[in-house]
Structure formats: structure tokens, C-alpha cells
PDB file of N, CA and C in Angstrom:
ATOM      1  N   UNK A   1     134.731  43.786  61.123  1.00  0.00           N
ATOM      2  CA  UNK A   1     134.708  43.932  62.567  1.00  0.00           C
ATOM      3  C   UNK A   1     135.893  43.167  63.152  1.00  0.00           C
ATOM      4  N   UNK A   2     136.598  44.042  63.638  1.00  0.00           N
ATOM      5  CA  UNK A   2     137.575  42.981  64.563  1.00  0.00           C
ATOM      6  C   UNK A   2     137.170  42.500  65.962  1.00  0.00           C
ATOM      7  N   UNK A   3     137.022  41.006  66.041  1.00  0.00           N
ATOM      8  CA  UNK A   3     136.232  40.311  67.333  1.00  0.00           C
ATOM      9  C   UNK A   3     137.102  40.135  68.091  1.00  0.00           C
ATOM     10  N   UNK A   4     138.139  40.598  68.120  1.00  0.00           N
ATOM     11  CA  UNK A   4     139.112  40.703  69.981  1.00  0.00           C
ATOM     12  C   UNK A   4     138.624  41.991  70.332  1.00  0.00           C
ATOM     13  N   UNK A   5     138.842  42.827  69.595  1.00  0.00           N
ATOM     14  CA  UNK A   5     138.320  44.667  69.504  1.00  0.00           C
ATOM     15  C   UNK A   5     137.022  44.549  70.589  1.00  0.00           C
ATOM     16  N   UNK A   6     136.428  43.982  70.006  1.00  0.00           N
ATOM     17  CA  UNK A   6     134.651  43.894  70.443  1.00  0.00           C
ATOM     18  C   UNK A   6     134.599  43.097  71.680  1.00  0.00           C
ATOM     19  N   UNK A   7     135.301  41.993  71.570  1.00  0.00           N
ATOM     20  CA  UNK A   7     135.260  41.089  72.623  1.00  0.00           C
ATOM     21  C   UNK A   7     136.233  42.192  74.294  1.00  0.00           C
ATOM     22  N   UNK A   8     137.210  43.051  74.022  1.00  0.00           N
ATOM     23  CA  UNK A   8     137.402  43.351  74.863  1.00  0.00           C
ATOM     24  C   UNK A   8     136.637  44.706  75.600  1.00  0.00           C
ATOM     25  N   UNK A   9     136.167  45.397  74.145  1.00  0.00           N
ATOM     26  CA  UNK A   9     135.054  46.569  74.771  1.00  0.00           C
ATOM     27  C   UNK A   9     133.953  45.756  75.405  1.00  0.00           C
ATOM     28  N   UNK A  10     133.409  44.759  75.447  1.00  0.00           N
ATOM     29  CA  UNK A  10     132.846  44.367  76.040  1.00  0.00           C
ATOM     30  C   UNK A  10     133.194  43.886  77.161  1.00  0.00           C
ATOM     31  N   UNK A  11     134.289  43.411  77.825  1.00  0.00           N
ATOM     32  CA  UNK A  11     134.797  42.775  78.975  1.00  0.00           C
ATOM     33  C   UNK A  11     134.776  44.191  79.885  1.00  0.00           C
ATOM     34  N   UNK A  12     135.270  45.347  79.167  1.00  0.00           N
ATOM     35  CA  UNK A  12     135.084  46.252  80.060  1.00  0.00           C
ATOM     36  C   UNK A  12     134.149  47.176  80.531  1.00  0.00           C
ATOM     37  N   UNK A  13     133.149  47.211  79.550  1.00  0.00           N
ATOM     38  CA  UNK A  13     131.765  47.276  80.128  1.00  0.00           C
ATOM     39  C   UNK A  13     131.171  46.360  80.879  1.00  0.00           C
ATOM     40  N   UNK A  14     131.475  44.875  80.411  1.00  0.00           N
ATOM     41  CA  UNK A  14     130.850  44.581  81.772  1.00  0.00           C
ATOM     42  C   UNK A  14     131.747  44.648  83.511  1.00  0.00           C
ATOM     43  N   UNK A  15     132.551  44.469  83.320  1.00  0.00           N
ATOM     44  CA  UNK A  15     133.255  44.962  84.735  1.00  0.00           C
ATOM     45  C   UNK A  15     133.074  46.211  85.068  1.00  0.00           C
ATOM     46  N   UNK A  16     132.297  46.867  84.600  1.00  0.00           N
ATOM     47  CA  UNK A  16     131.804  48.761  85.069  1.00  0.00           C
ATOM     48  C   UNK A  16     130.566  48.293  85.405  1.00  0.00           C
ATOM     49  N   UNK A  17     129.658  47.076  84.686  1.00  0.00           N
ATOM     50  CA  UNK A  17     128.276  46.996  85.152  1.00  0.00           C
ATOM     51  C   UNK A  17     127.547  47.219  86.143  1.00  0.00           C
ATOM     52  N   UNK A  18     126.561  47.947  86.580  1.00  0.00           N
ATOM     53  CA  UNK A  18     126.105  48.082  88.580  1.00  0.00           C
ATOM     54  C   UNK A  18     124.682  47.174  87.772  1.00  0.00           C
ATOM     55  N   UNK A  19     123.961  47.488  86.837  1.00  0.00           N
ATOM     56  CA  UNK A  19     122.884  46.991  87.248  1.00  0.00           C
ATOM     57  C   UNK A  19     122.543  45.556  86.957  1.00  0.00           C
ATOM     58  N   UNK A  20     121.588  45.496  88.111  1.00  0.00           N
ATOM     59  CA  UNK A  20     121.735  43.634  88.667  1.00  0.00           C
ATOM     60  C   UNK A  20     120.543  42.991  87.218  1.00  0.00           C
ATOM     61  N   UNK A  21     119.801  44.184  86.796  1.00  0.00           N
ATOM     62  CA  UNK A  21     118.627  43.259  85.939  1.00  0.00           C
ATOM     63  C   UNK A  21     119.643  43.053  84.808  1.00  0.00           C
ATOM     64  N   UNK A  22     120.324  43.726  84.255  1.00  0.00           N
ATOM     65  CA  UNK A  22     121.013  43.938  83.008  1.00  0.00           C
ATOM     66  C   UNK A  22     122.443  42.811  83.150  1.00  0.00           C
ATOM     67  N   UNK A  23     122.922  42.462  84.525  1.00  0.00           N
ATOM     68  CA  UNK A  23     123.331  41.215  84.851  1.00  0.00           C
ATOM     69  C   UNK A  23     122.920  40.079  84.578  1.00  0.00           C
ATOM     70  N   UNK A  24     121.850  40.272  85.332  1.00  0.00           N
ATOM     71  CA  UNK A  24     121.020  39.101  84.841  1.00  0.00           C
ATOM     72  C   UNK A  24     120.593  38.797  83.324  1.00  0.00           C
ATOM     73  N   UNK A  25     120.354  39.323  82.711  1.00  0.00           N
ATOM     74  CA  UNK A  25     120.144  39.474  81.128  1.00  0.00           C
ATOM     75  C   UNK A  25     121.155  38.653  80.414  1.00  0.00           C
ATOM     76  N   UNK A  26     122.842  39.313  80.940  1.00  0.00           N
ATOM     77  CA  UNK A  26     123.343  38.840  80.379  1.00  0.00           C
ATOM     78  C   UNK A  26     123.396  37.257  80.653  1.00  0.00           C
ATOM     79  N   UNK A  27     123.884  36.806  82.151  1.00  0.00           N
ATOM     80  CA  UNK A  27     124.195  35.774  82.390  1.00  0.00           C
ATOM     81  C   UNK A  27     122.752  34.688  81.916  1.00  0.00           C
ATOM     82  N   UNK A  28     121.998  35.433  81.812  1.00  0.00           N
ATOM     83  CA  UNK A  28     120.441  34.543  81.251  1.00  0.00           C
ATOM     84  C   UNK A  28     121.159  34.268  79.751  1.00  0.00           C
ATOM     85  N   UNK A  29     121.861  35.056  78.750  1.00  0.00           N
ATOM     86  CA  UNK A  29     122.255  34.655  77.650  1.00  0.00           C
ATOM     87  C   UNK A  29     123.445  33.940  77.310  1.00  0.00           C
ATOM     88  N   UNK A  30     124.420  33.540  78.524  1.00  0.00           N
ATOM     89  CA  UNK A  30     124.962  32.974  78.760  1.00  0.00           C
ATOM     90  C   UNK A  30     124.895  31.739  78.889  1.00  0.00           C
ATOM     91  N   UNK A  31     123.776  31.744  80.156  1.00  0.00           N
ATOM     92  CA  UNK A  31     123.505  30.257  80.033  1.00  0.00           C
ATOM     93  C   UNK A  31     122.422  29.489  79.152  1.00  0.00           C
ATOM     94  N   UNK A  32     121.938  30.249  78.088  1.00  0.00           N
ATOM     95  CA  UNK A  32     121.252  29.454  77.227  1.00  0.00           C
ATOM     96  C   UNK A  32     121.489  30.105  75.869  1.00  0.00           C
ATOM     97  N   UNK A  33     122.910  29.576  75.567  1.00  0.00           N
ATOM     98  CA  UNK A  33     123.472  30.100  74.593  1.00  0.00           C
ATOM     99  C   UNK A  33     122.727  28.791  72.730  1.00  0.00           C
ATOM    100  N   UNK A  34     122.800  28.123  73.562  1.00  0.00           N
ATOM    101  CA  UNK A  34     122.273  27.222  72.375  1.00  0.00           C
ATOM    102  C   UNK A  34     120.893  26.229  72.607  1.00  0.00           C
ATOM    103  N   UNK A  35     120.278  27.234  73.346  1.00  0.00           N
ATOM    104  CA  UNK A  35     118.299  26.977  73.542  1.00  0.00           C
ATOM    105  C   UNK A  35     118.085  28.299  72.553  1.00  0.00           C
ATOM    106  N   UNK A  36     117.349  28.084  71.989  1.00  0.00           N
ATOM    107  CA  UNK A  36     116.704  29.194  70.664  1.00  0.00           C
ATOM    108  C   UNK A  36     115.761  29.948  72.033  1.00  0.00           C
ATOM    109  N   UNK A  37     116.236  31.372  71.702  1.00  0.00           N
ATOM    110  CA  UNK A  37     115.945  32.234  72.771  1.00  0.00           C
ATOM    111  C   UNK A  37     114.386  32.685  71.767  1.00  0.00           C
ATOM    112  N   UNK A  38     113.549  32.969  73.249  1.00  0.00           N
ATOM    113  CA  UNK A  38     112.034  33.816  72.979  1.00  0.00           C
ATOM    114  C   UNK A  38     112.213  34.793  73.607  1.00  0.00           C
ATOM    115  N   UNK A  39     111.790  35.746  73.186  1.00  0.00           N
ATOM    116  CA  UNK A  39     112.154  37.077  73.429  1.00  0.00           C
ATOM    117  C   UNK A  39     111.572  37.536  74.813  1.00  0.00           C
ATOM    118  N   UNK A  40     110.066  36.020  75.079  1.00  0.00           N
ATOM    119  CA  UNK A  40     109.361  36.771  76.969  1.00  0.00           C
ATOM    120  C   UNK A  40     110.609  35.901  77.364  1.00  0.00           C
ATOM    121  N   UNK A  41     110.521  35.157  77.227  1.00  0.00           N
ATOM    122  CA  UNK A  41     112.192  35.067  78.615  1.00  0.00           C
ATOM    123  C   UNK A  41     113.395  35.678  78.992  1.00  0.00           C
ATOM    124  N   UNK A  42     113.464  36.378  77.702  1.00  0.00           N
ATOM    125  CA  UNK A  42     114.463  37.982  78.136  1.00  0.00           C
ATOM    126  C   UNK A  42     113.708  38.733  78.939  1.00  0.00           C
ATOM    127  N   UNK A  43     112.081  38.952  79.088  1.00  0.00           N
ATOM    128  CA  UNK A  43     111.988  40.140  80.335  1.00  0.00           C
ATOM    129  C   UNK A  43     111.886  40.071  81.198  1.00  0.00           C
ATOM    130  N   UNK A  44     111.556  40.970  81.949  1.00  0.00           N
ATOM    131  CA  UNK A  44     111.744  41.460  83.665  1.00  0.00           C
ATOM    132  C   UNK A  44     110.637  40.756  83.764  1.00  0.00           C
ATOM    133  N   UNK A  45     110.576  40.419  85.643  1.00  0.00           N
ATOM    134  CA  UNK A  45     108.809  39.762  85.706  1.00  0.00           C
ATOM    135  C   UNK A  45     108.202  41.152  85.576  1.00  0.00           C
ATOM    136  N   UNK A  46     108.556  42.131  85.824  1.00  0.00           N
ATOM    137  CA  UNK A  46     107.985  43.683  85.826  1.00  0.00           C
ATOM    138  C   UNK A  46     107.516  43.673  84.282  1.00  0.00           C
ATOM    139  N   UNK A  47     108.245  43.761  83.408  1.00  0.00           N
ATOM    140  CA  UNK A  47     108.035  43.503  82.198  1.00  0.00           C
ATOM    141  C   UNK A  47     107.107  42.697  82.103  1.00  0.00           C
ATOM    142  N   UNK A  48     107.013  41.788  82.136  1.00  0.00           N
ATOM    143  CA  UNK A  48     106.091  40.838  81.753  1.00  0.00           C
ATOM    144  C   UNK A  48     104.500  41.174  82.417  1.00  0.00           C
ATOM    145  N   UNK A  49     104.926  41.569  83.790  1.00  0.00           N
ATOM    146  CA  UNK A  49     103.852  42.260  84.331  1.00  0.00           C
ATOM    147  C   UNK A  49     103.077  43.301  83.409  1.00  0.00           C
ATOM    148  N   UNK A  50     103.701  44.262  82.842  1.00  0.00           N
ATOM    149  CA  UNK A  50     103.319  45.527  82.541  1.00  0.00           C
ATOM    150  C   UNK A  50     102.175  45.024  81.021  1.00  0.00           C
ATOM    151  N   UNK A  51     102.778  44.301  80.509  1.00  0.00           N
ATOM    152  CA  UNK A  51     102.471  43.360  79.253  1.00  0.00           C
ATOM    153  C   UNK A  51     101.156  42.518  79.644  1.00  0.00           C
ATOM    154  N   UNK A  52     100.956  41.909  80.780  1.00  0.00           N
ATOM    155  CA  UNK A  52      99.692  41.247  81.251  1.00  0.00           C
ATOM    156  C   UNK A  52      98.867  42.185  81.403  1.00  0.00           C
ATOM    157  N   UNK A  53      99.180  43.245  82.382  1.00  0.00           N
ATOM    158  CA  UNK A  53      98.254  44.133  82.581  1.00  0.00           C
ATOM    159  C   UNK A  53      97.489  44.421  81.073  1.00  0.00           C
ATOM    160  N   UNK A  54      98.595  45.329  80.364  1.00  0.00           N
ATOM    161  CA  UNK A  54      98.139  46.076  79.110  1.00  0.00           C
ATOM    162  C   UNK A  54      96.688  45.174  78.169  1.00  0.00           C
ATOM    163  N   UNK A  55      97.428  43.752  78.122  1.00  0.00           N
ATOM    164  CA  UNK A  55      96.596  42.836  77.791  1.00  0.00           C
ATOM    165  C   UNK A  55      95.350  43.070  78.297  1.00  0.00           C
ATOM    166  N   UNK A  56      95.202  42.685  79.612  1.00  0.00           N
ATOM    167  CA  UNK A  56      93.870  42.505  80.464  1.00  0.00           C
ATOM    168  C   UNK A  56      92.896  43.901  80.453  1.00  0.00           C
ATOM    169  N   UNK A  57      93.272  45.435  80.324  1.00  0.00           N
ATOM    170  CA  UNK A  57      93.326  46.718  79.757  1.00  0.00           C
ATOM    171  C   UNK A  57      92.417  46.056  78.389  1.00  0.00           C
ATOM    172  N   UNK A  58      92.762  45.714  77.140  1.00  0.00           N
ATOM    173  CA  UNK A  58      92.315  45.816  75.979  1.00  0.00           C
ATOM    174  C   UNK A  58      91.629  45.121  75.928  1.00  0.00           C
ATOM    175  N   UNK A  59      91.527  43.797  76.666  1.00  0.00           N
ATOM    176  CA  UNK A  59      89.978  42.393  76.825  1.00  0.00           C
ATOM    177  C   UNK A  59      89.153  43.358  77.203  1.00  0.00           C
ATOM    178  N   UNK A  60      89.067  44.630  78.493  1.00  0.00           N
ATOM    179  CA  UNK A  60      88.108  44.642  79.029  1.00  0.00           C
ATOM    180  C   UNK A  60      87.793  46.689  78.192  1.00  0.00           C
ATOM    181  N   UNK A  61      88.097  46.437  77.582  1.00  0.00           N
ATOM    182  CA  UNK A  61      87.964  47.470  76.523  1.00  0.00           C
ATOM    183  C   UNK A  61      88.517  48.744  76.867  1.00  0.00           C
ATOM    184  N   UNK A  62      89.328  48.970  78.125  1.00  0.00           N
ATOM    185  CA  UNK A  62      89.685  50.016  78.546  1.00  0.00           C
ATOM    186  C   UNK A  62      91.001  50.495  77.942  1.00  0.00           C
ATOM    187  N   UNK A  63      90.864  50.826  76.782  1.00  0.00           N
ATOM    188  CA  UNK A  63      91.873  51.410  75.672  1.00  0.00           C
ATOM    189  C   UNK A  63      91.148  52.853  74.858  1.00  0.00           C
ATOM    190  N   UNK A  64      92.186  53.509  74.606  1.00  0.00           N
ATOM    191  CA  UNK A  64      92.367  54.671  74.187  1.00  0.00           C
ATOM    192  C   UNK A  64      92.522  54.811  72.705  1.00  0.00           C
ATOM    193  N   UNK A  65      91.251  54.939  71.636  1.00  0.00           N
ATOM    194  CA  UNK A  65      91.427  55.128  70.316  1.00  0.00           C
ATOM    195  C   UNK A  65      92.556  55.759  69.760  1.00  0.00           C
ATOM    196  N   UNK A  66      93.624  55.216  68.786  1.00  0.00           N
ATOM    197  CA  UNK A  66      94.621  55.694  68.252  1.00  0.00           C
ATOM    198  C   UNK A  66      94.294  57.651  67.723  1.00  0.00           C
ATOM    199  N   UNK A  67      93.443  58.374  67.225  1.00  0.00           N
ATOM    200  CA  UNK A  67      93.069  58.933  66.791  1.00  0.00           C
ATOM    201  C   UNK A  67      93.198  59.569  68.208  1.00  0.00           C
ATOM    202  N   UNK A  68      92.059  59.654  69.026  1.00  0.00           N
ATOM    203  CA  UNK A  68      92.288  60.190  70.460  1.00  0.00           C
ATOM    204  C   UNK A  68      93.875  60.368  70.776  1.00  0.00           C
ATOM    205  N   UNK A  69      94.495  59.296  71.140  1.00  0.00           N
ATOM    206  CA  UNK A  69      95.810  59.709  70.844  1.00  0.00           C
ATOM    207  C   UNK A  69      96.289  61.004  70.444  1.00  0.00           C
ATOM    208  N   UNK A  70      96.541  60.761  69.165  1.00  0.00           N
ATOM    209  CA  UNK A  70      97.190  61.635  68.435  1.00  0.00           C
ATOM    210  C   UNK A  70      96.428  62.898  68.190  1.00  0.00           C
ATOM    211  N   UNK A  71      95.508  63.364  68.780  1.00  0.00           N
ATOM    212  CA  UNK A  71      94.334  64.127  69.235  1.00  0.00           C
ATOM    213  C   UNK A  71      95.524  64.619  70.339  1.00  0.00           C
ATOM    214  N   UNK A  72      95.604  64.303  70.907  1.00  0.00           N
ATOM    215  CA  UNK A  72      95.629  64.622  72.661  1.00  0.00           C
ATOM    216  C   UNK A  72      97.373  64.771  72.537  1.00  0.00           C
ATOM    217  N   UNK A  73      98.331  64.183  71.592  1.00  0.00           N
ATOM    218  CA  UNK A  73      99.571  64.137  72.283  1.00  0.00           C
ATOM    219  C   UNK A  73     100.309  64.846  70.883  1.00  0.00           C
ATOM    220  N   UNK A  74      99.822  65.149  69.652  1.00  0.00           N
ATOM    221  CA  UNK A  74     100.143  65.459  68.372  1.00  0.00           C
ATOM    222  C   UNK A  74      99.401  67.110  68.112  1.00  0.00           C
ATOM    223  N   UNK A  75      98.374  67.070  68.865  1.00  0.00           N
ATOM    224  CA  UNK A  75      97.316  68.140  68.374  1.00  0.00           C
ATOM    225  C   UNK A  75      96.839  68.691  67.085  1.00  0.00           C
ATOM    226  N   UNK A  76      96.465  67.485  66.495  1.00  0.00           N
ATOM    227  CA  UNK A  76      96.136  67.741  64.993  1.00  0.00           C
ATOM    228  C   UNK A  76      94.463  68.028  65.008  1.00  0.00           C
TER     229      UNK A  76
END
């Protein structure tokens, strides 16, 4: 791999960048370049949202048997 190569396709994608979450992403990896990253602090609070929900969904048993599934979206 040549790392100027890479290093400059990247400079110019990010100067094309519009979106602000994917900004943020980066500059989040920026500034914690040498804190050992966890992967929930890379997401969106939306993300993280969607992930609580799903959670709170499967405590209260309101989940959809894998089989049903693939019943319904495979038609086997």
C-alpha cells in the first residue's frame, strides 16, 4: 500500500464530505486516537437508540421467531 496514495484519497474525500454524522465520526476518531475505541461510542444517539429499543422489544418478549422469519421473508 502506498500511504501518501491513501493518505491523499482520503484528504479528498473528506473535503467533498456534506454529512455532519460521518464528520463527526471522523473527528470522534481523531480525537481519541490513542483511548482504545468501543465500538457504542462510535454510534449515533439514534443508533444507540434503535439498539435500546430492540433490547427492551426482546425483555418483554415481543420478538419474532427466526423460523417465522424466514417463513415470511424466504418462503420456504
Amino acid at each position: 500500500m502506498n500511504v501518501q496514495f491513501e493518505k491523499l484519497k482520503l484528504i479528498e474525500w473528506l473535503i467533498s464530505l456534506q454529512d455532519e454524522t460521518l464528520l463527526n465520526r471522523v473527528k470522534f476518531l481523531k480525537d481519541n486516537q490513542s483511548a482504545p475505541l468501543d465500538w457504542w461510542d462510535t454510534l449515533t444517539n439514534e443508533e444507540k437508540s434503535a439498539i435500546d429499543k430492540g433490547i427492551e422489544d426482546a425483555k418483554a418478549g415481543r420478538v419474532t421467531p427466526h423460523e417465522e422469519v424466514r417463513k415470511r421473508y424466504f418462503q420456504i
